[in-house]
C-alpha atoms as a PDB file:
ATOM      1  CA  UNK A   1       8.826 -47.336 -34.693  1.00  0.00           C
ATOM      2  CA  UNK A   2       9.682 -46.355 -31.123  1.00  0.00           C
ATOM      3  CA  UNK A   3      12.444 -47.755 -28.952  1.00  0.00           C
ATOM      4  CA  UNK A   4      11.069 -49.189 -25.760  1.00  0.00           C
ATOM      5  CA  UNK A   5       7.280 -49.820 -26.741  1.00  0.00           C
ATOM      6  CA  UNK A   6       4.980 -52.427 -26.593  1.00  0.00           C
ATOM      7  CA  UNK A   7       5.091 -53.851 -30.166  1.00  0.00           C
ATOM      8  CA  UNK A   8       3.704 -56.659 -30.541  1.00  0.00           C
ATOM      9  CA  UNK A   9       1.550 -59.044 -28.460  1.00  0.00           C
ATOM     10  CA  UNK A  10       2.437 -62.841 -28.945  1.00  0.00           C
ATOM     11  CA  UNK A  11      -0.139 -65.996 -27.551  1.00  0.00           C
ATOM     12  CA  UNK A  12       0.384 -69.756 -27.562  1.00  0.00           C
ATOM     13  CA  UNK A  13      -2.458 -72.145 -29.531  1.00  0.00           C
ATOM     14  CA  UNK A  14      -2.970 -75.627 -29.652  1.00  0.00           C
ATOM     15  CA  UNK A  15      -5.075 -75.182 -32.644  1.00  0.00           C
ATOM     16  CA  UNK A  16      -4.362 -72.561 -35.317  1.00  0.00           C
ATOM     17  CA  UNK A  17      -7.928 -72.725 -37.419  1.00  0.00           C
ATOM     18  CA  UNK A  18      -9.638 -72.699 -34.075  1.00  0.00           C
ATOM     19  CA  UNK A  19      -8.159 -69.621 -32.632  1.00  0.00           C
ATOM     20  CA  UNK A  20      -8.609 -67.674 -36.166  1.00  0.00           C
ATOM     21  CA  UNK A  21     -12.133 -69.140 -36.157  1.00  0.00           C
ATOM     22  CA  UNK A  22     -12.607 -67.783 -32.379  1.00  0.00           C
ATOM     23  CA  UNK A  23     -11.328 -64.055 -32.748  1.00  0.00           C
ATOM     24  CA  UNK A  24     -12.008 -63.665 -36.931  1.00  0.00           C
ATOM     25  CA  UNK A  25     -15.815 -64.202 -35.932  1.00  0.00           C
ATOM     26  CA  UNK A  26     -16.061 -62.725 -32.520  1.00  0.00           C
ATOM     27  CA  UNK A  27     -13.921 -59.855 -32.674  1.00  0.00           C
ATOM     28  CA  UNK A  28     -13.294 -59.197 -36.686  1.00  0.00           C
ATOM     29  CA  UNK A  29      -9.299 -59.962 -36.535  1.00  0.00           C
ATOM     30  CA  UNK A  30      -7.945 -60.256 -39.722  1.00  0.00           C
ATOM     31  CA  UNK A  31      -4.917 -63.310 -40.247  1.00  0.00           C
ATOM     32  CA  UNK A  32      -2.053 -63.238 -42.043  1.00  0.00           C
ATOM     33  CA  UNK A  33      -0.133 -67.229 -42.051  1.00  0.00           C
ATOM     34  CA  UNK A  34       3.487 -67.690 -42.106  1.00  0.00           C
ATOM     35  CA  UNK A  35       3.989 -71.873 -42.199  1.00  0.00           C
ATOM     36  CA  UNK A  36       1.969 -74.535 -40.493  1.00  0.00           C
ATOM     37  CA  UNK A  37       2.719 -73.133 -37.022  1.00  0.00           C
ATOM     38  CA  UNK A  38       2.363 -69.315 -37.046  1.00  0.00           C
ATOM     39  CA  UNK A  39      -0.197 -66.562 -37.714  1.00  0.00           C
ATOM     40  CA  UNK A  40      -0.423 -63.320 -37.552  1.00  0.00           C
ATOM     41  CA  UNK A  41      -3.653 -60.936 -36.878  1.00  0.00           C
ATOM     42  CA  UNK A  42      -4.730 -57.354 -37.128  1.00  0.00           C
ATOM     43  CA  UNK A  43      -7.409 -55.118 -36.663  1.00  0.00           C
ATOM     44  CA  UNK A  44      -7.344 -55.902 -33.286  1.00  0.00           C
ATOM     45  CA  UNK A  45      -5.602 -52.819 -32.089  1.00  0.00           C
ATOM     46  CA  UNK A  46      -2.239 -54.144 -31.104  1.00  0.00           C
ATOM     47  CA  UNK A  47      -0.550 -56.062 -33.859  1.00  0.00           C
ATOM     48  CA  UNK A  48       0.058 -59.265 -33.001  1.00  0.00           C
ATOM     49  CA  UNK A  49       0.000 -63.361 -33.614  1.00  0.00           C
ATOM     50  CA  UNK A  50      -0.638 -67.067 -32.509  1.00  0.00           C
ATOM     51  CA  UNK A  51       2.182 -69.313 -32.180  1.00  0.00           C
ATOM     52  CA  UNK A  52       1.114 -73.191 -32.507  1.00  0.00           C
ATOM     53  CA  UNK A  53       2.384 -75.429 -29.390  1.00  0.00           C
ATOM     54  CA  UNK A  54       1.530 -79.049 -28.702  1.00  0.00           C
ATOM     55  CA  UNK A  55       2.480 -78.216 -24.790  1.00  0.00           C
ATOM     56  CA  UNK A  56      -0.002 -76.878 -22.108  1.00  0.00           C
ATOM     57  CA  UNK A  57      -0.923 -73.164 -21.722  1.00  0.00           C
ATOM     58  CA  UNK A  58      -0.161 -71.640 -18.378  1.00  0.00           C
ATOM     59  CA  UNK A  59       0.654 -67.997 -19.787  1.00  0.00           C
ATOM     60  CA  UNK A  60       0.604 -68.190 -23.253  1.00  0.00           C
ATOM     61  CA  UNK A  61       0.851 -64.348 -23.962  1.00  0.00           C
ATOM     62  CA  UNK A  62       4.195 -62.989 -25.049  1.00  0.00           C
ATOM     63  CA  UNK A  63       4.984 -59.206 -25.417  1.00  0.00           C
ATOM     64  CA  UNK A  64       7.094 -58.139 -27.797  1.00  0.00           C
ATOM     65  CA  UNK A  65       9.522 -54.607 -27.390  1.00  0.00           C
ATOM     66  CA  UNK A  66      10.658 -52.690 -30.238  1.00  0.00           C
ATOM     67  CA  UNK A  67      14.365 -51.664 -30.014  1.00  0.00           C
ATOM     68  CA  UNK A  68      16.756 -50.982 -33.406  1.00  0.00           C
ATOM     69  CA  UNK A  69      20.039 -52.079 -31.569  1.00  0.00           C
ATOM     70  CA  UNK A  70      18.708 -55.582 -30.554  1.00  0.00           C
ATOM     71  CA  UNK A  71      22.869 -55.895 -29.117  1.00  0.00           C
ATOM     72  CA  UNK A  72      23.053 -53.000 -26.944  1.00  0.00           C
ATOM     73  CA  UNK A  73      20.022 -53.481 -24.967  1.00  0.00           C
ATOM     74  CA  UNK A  74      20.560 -57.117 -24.236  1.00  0.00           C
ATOM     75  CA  UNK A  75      23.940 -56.265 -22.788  1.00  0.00           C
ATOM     76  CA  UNK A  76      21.805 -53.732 -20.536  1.00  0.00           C
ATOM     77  CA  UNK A  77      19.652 -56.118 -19.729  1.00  0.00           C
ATOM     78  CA  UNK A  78      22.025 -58.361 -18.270  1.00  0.00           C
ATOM     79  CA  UNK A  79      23.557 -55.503 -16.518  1.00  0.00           C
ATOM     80  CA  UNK A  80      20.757 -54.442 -14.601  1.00  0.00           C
ATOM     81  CA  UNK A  81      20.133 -58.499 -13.514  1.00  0.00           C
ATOM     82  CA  UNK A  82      18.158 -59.468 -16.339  1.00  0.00           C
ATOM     83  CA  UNK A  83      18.194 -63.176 -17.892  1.00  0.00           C
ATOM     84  CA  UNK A  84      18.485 -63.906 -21.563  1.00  0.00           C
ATOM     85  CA  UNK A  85      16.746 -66.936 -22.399  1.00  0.00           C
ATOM     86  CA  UNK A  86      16.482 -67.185 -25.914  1.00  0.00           C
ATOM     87  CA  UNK A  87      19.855 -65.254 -27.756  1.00  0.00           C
ATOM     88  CA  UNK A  88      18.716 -63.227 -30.976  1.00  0.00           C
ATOM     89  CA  UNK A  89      17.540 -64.910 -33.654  1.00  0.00           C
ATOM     90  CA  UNK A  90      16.187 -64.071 -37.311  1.00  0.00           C
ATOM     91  CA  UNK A  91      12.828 -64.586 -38.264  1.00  0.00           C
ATOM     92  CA  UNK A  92      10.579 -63.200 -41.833  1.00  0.00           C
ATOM     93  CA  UNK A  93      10.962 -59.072 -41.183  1.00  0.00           C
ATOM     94  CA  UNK A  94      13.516 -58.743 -38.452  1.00  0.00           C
ATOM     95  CA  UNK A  95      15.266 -60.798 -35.468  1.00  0.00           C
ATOM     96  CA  UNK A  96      14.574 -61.116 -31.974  1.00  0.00           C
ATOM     97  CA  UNK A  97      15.200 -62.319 -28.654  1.00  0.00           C
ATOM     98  CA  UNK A  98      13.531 -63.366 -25.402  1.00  0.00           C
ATOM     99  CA  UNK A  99      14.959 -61.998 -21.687  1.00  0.00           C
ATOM    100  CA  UNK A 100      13.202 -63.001 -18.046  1.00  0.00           C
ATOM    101  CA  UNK A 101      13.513 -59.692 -16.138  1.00  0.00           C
ATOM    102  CA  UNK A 102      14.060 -59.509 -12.742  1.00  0.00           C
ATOM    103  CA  UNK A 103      10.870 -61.318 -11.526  1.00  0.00           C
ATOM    104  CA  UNK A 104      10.703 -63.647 -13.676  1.00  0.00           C
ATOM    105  CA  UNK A 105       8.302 -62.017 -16.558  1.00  0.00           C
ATOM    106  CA  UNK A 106       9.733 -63.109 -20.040  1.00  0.00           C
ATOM    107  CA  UNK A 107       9.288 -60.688 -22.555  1.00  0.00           C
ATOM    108  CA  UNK A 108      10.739 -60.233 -26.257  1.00  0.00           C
ATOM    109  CA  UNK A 109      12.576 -57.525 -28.044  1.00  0.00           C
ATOM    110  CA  UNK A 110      12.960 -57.171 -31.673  1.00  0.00           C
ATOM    111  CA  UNK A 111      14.592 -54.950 -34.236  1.00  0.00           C
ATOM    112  CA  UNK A 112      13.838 -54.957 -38.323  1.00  0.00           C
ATOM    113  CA  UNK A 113      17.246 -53.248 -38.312  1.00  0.00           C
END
């Protein structure tokens, strides 16, 4: 993996079947389910996944950042007037954590380190 590159590519879903439905038959996306409320897909060309929400979708795509010191870049990213809004957390393979840069764009990072 690279430091600094797009990842991963996260959306929102109100309905898990019907998105897998939508993209397995359209596009040939292959899904991979972790619980009730996440999925992941491939063959899509960026790896990527679905994660359920009961809420509305405004902008319900999420990009994800590789970076193997998950510590040292969110102190950077405060330093150069970055937001965290989500502090690192673990999840199956790795941890993460969500920033807002300066405009107001949140984005992820996360580290299988």
């Amino acid at each position: 993996m690279i430091n600094n590159h797009i990842d991963y590519i996260e959306f929102k879903a109100n309905n898990l079947e019907v998105i897998k439905d939508f993209y397995s038959n359209l596009f040939g996306w292959k899904f991979t389910d972790y619980g009730a409320t996440y999925c992941s897909f491939s063959e899509s060309g960026i790896a990527g996944g679905f994660e359920l929400t009961e809420g509305g979708i405004t902008n319900g795509v999420l990009i994800v950042l590789y970076h193997e010191d998950l510590e040292f870049l969110k102190s950077n990213i405060r330093k150069k007037g970055g937001e965290i809004v989500k502090d690192i957390f673990s999840f199956p393979g790795g941890r993460r954590f969500h920033f807002r840069d300066p405009s107001g764009n949140e984005l992820a990072v996360w580290s299988d380190k």
